[in-house]
Every structure is written in C-alpha cells, then in structure tokens.
N, C-alpha and C. Protein backbone atom coordinates (compact mmCIF):
# COMPACT_ATOMS: atom_id res chain seq x y z
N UNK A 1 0.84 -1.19 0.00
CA UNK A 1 0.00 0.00 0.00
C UNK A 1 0.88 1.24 0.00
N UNK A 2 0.54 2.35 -0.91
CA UNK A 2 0.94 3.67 -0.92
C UNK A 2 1.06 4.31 0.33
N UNK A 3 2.03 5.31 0.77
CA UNK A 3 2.20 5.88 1.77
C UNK A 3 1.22 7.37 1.33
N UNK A 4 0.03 7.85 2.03
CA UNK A 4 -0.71 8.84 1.48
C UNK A 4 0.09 9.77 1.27
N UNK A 5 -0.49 11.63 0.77
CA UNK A 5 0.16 12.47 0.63
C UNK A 5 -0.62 13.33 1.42
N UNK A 6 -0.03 14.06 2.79
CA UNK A 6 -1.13 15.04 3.71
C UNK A 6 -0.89 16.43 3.15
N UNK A 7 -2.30 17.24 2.87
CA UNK A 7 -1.65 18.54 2.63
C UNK A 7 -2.74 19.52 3.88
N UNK A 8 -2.00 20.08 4.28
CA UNK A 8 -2.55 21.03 5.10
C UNK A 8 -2.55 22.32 4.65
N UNK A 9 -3.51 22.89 4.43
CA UNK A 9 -3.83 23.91 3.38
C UNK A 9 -5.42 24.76 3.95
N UNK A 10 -5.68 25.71 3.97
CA UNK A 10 -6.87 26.36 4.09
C UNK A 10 -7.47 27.05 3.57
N UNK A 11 -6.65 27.73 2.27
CA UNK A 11 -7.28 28.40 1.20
C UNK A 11 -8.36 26.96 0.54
N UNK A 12 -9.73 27.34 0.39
CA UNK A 12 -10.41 26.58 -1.00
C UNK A 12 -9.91 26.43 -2.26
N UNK A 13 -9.63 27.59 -2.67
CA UNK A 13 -9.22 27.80 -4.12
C UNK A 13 -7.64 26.79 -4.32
N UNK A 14 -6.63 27.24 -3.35
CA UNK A 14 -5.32 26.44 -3.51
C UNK A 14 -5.52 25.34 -3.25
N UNK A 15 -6.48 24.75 -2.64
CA UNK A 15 -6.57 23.01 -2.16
C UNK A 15 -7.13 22.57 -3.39
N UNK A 16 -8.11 23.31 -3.94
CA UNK A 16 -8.95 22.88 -5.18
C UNK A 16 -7.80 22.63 -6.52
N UNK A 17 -6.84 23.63 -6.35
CA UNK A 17 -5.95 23.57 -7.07
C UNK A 17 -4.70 22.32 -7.08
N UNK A 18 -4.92 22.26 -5.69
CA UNK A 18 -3.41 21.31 -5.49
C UNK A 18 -4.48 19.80 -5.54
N UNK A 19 -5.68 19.62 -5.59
CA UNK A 19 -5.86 18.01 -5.97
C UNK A 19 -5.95 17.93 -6.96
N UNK A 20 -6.38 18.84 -7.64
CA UNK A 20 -6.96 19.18 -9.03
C UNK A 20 -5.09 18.64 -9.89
N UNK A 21 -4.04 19.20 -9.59
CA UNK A 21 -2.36 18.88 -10.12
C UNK A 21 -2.75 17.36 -9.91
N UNK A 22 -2.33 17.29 -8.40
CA UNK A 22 -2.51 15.82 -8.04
C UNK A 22 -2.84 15.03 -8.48
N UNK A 23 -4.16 14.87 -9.00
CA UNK A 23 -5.00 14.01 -9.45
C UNK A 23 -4.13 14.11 -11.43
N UNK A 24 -4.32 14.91 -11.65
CA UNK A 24 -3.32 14.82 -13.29
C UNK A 24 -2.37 14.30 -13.10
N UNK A 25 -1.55 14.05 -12.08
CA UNK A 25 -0.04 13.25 -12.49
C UNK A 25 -0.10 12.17 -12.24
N UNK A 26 -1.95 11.47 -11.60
CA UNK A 26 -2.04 10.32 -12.10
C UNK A 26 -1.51 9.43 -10.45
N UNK A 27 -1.18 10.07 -9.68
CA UNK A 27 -0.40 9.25 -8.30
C UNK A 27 -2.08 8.39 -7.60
N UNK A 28 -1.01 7.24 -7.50
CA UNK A 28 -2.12 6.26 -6.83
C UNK A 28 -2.13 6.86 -5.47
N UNK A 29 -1.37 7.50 -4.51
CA UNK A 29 -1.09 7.77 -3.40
C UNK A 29 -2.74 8.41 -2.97
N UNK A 30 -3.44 8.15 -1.85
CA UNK A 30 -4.33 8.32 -1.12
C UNK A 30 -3.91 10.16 -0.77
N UNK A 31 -4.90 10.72 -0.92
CA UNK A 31 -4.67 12.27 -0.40
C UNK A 31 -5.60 12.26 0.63
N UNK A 32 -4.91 13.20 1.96
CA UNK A 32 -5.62 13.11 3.42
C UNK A 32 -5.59 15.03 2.86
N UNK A 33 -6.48 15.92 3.65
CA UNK A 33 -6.75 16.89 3.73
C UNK A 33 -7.26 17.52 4.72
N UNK A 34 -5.95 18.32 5.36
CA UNK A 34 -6.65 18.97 6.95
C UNK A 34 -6.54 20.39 6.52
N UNK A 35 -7.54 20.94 6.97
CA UNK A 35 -8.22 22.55 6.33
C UNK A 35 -7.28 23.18 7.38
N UNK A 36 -6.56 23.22 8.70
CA UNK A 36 -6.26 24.03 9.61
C UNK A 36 -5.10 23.21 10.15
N UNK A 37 -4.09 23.68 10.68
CA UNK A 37 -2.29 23.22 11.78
C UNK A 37 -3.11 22.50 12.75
N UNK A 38 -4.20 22.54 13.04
CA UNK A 38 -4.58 21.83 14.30
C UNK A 38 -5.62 20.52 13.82
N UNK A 39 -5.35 20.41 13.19
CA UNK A 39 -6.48 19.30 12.41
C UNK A 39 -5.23 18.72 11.43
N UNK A 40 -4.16 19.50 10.73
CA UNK A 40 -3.03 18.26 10.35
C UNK A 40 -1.92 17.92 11.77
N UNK A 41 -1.72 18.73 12.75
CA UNK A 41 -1.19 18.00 14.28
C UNK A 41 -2.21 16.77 14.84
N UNK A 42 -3.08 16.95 14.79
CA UNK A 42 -4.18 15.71 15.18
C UNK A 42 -3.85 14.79 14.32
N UNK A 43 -3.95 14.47 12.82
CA UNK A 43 -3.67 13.38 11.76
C UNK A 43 -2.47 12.69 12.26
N UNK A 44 -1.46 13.91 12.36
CA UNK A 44 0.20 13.56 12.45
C UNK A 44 0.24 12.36 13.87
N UNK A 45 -0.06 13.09 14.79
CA UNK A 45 0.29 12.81 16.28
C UNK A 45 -1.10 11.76 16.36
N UNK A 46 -1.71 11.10 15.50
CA UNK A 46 -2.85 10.57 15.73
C UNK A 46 -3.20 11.21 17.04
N UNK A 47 -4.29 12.14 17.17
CA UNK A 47 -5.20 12.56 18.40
C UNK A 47 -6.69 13.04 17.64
N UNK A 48 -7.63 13.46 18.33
CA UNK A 48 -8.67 13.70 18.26
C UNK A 48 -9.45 12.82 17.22
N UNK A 49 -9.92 13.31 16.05
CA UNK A 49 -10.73 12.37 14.83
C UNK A 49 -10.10 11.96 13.96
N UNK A 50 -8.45 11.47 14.61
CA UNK A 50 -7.57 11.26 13.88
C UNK A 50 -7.19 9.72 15.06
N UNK A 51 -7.40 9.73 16.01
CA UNK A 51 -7.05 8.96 17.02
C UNK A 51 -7.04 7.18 16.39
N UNK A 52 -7.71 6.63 15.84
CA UNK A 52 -7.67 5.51 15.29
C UNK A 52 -7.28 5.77 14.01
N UNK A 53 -6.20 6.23 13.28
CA UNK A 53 -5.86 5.92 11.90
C UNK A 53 -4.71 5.02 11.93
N UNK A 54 -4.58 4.17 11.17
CA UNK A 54 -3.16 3.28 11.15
C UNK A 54 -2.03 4.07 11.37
N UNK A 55 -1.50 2.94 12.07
CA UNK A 55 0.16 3.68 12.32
C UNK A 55 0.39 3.73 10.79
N UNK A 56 1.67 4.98 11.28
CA UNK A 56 2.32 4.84 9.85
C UNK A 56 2.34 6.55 9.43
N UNK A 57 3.64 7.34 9.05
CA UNK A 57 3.05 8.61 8.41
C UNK A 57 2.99 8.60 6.98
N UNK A 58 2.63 10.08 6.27
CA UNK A 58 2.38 10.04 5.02
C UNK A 58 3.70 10.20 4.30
N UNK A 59 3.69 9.96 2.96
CA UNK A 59 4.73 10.35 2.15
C UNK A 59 5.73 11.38 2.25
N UNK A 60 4.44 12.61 2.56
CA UNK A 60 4.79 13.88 2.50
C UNK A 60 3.78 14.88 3.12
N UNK A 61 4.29 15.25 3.79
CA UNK A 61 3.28 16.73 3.65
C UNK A 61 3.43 17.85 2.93
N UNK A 62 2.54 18.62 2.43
CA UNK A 62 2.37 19.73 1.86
C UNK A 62 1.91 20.73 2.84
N UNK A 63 2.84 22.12 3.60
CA UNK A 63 2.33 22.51 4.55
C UNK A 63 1.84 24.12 3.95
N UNK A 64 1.23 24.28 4.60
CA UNK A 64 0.75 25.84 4.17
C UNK A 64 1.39 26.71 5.03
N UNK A 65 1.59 28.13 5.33
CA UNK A 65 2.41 28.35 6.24
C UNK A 65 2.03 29.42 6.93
N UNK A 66 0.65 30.09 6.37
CA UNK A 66 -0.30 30.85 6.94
C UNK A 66 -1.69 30.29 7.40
N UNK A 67 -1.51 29.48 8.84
CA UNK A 67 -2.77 28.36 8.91
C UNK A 67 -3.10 28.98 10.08
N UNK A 68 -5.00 28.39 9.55
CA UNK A 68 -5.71 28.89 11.21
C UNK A 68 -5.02 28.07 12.15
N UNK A 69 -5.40 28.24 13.68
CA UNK A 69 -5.21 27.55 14.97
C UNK A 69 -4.05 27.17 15.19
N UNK A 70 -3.33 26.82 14.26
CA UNK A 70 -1.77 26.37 14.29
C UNK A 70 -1.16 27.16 13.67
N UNK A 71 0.10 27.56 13.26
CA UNK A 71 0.29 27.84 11.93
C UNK A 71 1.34 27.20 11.22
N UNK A 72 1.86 27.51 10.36
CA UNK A 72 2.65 26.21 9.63
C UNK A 72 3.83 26.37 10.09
N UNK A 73 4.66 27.28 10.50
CA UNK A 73 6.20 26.95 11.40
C UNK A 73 5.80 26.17 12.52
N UNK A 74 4.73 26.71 13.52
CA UNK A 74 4.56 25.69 14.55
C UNK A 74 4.11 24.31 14.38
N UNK A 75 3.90 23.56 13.23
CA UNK A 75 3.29 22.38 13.50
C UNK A 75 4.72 22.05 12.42
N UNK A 76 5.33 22.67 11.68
CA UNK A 76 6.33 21.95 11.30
C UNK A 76 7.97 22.11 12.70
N UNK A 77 7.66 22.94 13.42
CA UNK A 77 8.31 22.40 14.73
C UNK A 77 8.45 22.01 15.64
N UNK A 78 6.93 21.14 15.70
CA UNK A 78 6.11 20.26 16.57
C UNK A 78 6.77 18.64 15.89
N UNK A 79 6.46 18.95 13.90
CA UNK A 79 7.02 17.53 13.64
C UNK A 79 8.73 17.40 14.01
N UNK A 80 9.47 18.55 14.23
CA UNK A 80 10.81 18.09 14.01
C UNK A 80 11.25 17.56 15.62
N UNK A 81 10.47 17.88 16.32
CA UNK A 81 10.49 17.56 17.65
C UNK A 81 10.10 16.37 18.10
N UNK A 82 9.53 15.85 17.21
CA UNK A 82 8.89 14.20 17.56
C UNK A 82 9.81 13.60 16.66
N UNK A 83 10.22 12.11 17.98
CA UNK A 83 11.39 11.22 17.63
C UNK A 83 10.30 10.39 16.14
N UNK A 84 8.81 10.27 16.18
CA UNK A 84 8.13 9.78 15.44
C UNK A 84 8.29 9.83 14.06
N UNK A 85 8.62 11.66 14.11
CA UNK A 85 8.54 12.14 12.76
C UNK A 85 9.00 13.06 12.82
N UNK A 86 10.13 13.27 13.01
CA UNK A 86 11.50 14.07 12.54
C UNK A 86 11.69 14.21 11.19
N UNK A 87 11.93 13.04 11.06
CA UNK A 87 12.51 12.71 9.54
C UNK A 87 11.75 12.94 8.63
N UNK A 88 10.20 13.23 9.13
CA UNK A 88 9.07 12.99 7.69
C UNK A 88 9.42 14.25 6.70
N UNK A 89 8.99 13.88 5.46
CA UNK A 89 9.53 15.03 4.58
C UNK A 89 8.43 16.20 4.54
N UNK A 90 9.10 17.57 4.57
CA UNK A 90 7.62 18.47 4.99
C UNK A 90 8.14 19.82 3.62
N UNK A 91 7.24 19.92 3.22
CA UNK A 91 7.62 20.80 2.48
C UNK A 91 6.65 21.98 2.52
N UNK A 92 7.00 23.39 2.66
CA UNK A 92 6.21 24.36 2.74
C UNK A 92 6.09 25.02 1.58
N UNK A 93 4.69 25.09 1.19
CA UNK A 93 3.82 25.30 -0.29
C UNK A 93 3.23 26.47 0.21
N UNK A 94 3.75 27.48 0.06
CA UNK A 94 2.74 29.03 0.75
C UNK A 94 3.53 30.08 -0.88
N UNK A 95 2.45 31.10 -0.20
CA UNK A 95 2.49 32.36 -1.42
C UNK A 95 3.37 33.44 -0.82
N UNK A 96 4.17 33.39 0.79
CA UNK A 96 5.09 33.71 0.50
C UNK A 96 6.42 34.17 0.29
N UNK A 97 6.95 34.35 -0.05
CA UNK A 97 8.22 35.27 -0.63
C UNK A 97 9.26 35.81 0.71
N UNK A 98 8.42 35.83 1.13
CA UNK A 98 9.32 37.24 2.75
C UNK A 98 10.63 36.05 3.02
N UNK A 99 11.72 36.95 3.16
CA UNK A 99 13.14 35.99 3.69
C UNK A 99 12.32 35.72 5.21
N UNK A 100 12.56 36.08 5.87
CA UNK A 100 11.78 35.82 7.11
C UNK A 100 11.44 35.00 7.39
N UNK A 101 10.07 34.49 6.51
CA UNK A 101 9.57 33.09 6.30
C UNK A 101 10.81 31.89 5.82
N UNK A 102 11.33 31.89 4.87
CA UNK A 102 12.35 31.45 3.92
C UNK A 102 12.92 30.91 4.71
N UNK A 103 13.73 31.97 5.99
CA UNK A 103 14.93 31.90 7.33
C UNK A 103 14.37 30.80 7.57
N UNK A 104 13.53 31.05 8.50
CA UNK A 104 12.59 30.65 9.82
C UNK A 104 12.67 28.89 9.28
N UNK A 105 11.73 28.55 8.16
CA UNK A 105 11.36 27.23 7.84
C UNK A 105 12.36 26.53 7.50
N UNK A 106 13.57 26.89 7.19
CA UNK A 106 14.49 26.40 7.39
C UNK A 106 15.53 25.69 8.21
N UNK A 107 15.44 26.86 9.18
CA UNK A 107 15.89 26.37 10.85
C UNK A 107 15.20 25.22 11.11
N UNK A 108 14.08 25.34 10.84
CA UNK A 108 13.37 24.30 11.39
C UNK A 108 13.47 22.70 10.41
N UNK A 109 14.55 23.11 9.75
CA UNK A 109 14.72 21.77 8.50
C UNK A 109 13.59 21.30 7.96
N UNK A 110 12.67 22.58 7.23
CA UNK A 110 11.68 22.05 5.90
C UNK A 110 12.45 20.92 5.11
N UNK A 111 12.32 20.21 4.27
CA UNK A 111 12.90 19.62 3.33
C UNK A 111 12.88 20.65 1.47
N UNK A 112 11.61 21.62 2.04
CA UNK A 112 11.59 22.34 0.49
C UNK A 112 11.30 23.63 1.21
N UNK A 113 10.96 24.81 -0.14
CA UNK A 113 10.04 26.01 0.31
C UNK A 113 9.67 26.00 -0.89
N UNK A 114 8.70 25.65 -1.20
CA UNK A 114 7.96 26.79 -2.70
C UNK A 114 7.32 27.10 -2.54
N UNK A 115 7.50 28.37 -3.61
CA UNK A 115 6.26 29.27 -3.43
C UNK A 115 5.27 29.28 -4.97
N UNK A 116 4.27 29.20 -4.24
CA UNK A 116 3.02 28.94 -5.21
C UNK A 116 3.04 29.90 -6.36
N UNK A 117 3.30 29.37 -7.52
CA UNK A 117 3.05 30.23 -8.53
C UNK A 117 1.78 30.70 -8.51
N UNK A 118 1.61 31.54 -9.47
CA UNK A 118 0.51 32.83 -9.43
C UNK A 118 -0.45 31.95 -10.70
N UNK A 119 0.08 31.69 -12.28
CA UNK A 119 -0.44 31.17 -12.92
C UNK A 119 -0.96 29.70 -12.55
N UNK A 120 -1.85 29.49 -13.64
CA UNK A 120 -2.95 27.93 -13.41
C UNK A 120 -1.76 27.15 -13.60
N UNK A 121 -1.62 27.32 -14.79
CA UNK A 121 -0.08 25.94 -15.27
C UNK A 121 0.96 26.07 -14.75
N UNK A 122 1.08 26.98 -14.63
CA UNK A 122 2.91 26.79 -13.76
C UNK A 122 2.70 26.09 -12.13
N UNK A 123 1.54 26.87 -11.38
CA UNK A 123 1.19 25.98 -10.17
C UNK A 123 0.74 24.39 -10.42
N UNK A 124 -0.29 24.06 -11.12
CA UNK A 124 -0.65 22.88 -11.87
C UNK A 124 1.03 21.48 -12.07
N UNK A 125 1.64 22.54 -12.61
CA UNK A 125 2.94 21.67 -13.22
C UNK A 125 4.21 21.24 -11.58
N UNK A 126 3.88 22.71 -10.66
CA UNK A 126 5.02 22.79 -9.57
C UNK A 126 4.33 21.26 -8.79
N UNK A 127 2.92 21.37 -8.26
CA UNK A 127 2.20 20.39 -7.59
C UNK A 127 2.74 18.93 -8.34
N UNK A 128 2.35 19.07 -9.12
CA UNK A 128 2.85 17.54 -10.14
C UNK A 128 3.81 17.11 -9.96
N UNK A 129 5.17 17.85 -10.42
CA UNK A 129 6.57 17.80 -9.72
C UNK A 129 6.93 17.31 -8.03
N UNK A 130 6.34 18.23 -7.58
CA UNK A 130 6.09 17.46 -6.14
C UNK A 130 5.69 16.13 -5.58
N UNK A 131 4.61 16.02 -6.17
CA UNK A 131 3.83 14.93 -5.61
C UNK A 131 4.92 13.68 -6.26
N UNK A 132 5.46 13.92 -7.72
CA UNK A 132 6.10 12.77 -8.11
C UNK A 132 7.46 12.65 -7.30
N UNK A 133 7.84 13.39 -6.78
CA UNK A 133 9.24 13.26 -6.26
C UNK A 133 9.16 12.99 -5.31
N UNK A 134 8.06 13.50 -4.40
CA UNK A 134 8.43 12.87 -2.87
C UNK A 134 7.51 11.75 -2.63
N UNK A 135 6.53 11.55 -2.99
CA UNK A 135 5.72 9.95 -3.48
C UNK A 135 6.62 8.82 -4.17
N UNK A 136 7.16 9.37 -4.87
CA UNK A 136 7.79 7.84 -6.10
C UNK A 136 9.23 8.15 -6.05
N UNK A 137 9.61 9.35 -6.18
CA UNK A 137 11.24 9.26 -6.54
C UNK A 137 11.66 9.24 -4.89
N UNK A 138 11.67 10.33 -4.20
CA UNK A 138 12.74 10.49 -2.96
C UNK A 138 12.66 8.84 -2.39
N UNK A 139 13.55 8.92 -1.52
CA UNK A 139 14.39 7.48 -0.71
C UNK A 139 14.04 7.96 0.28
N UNK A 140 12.25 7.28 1.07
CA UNK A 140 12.65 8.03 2.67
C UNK A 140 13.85 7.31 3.39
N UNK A 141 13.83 8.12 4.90
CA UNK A 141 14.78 7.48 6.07
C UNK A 141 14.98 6.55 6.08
N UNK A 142 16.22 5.88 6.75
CA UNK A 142 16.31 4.43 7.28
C UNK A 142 14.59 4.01 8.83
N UNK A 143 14.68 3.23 8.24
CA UNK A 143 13.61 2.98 9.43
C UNK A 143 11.77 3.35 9.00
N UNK A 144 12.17 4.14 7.51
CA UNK A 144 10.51 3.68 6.53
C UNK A 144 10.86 3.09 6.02
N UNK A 145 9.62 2.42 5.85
CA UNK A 145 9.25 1.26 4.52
C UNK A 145 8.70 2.21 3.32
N UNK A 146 9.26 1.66 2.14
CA UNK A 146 9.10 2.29 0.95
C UNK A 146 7.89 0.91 0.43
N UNK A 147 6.85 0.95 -0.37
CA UNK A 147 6.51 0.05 -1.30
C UNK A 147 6.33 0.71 -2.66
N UNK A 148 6.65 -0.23 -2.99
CA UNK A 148 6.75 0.32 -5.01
C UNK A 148 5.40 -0.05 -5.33
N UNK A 149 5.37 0.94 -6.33
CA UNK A 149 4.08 0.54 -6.93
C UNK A 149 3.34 -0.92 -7.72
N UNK A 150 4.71 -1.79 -7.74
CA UNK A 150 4.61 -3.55 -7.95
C UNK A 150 4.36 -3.91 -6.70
N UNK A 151 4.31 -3.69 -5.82
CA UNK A 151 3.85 -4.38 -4.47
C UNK A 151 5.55 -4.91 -3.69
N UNK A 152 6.34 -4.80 -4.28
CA UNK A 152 8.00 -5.21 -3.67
C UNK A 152 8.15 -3.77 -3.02
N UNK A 153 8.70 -4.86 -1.86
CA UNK A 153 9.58 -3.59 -0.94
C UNK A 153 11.25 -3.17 -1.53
C-alpha cells in the first residue's frame, strides 16, 4: 500500500488547485486533507478524529504556512520535535516570498520552500513535480518502509 500524501492547506481555491495537479499526475497515493495546523497535528500525532488511523506517516506533507489555529512553522516544529517524525519530509507550499519566512522554515529543516506560482499551469505543473518526487522518486529514512508501486519492498 501507498504511503498517502497530507496537505494542510486552508485556502479553498489552492486546495482545489493542489488536488486538481494531483489528481493529473495520475499518483495512486491516497490524499488526506486537513483545512487548519490543528487538524493536520491531530492526523500527524494521531489525536482527536484522527485517534484511530493506522500507524504509519504520510509520504509527504504539503504545509501551508499561513494556517488557522496552528500555523505552519509551529506544527512543522512540533514535527521536528517528535522522535516519530523528525525525519518525515515536509515541504512548505505558501504564497510567500518574505526571507523571514524562507529563514525561519528552514531552521526548522523544511525539506523544500515553494512558493506557489501565481499562474494555473505553472502551479498545476510545480504540484505535479512534487507529488512525483516525494511519493515515487525520494528514498525516505532508514527505518521507513518504501513500497513500489509492484507491491515489492
């Protein structure tokens, strides 16, 4: 089984956008979707209506970095803090730009930063790129299980 792809995201329009890529590049990978930092910390840390999901984290996250209740530095330095999921690959998908932001998510060892293109296709094409590289191409950590899409580990 596919390792899902979590995106935590709260704009409508950019989520609509980022399954909408997703779904074109064709990835078998299961997409989980938490609208708010406190609803993808619940998924992550299995708690609340997340409390019974299989062990196991996702592929990847896609973090947003302007989120209600949480916001996306704090729940991506919530994951680097857990021996669980340190390692998980987190990449911050926000609109934007400020070094500040750039600094910051870094310290905190994002694995990416992009920033959301403005056009349909160029965002369309960045999402695609993503999803294929950290779904199918990247090599997670020692200590995940990878399965290929033949069913061999």
């Amino acid at each position: 089984m596919l390792k899902p792809i979590l995106i935590v995201e709260d704009n409508p329009r950019d989520l609509e956008l980022t399954l909408s890529a997703l779904e074109k590049s064709k990835l078998a990978n299961e997409v989980i979707v938490a609208r708010d930092g406190e609803e993808g910390a619940n998924y992550l840390f299995r708690k609340g209506e997340y409390a019974d999901r299989a062990i196991g984290n996702p592929a990847v996250v896609l973090l947003d970095l302007k989120l209600p209740k949480i916001d996306g530095l704090e729940l991506l330095a919530m994951v680097r803090k857990s021996p669980e999921l340190e390692h998980l690959p987190v990449v911050m998908l926000t609109s934007s730009r400020e070094e500040k932001d750039v600094i910051n998510t870094y310290k905190l060892r994002v694995n990416a930063y992009v920033v959301k293109p403005v056009e349909f296709k160029e965002f369309v094409q960045a999402i695609q790129d993503l999803g294929v590289f950290w779904a199918v191409l990247n090599e997670p950590p020692p200590g995940s299980m990878r399965v290929l899409r033949n069913g061999n580990r």
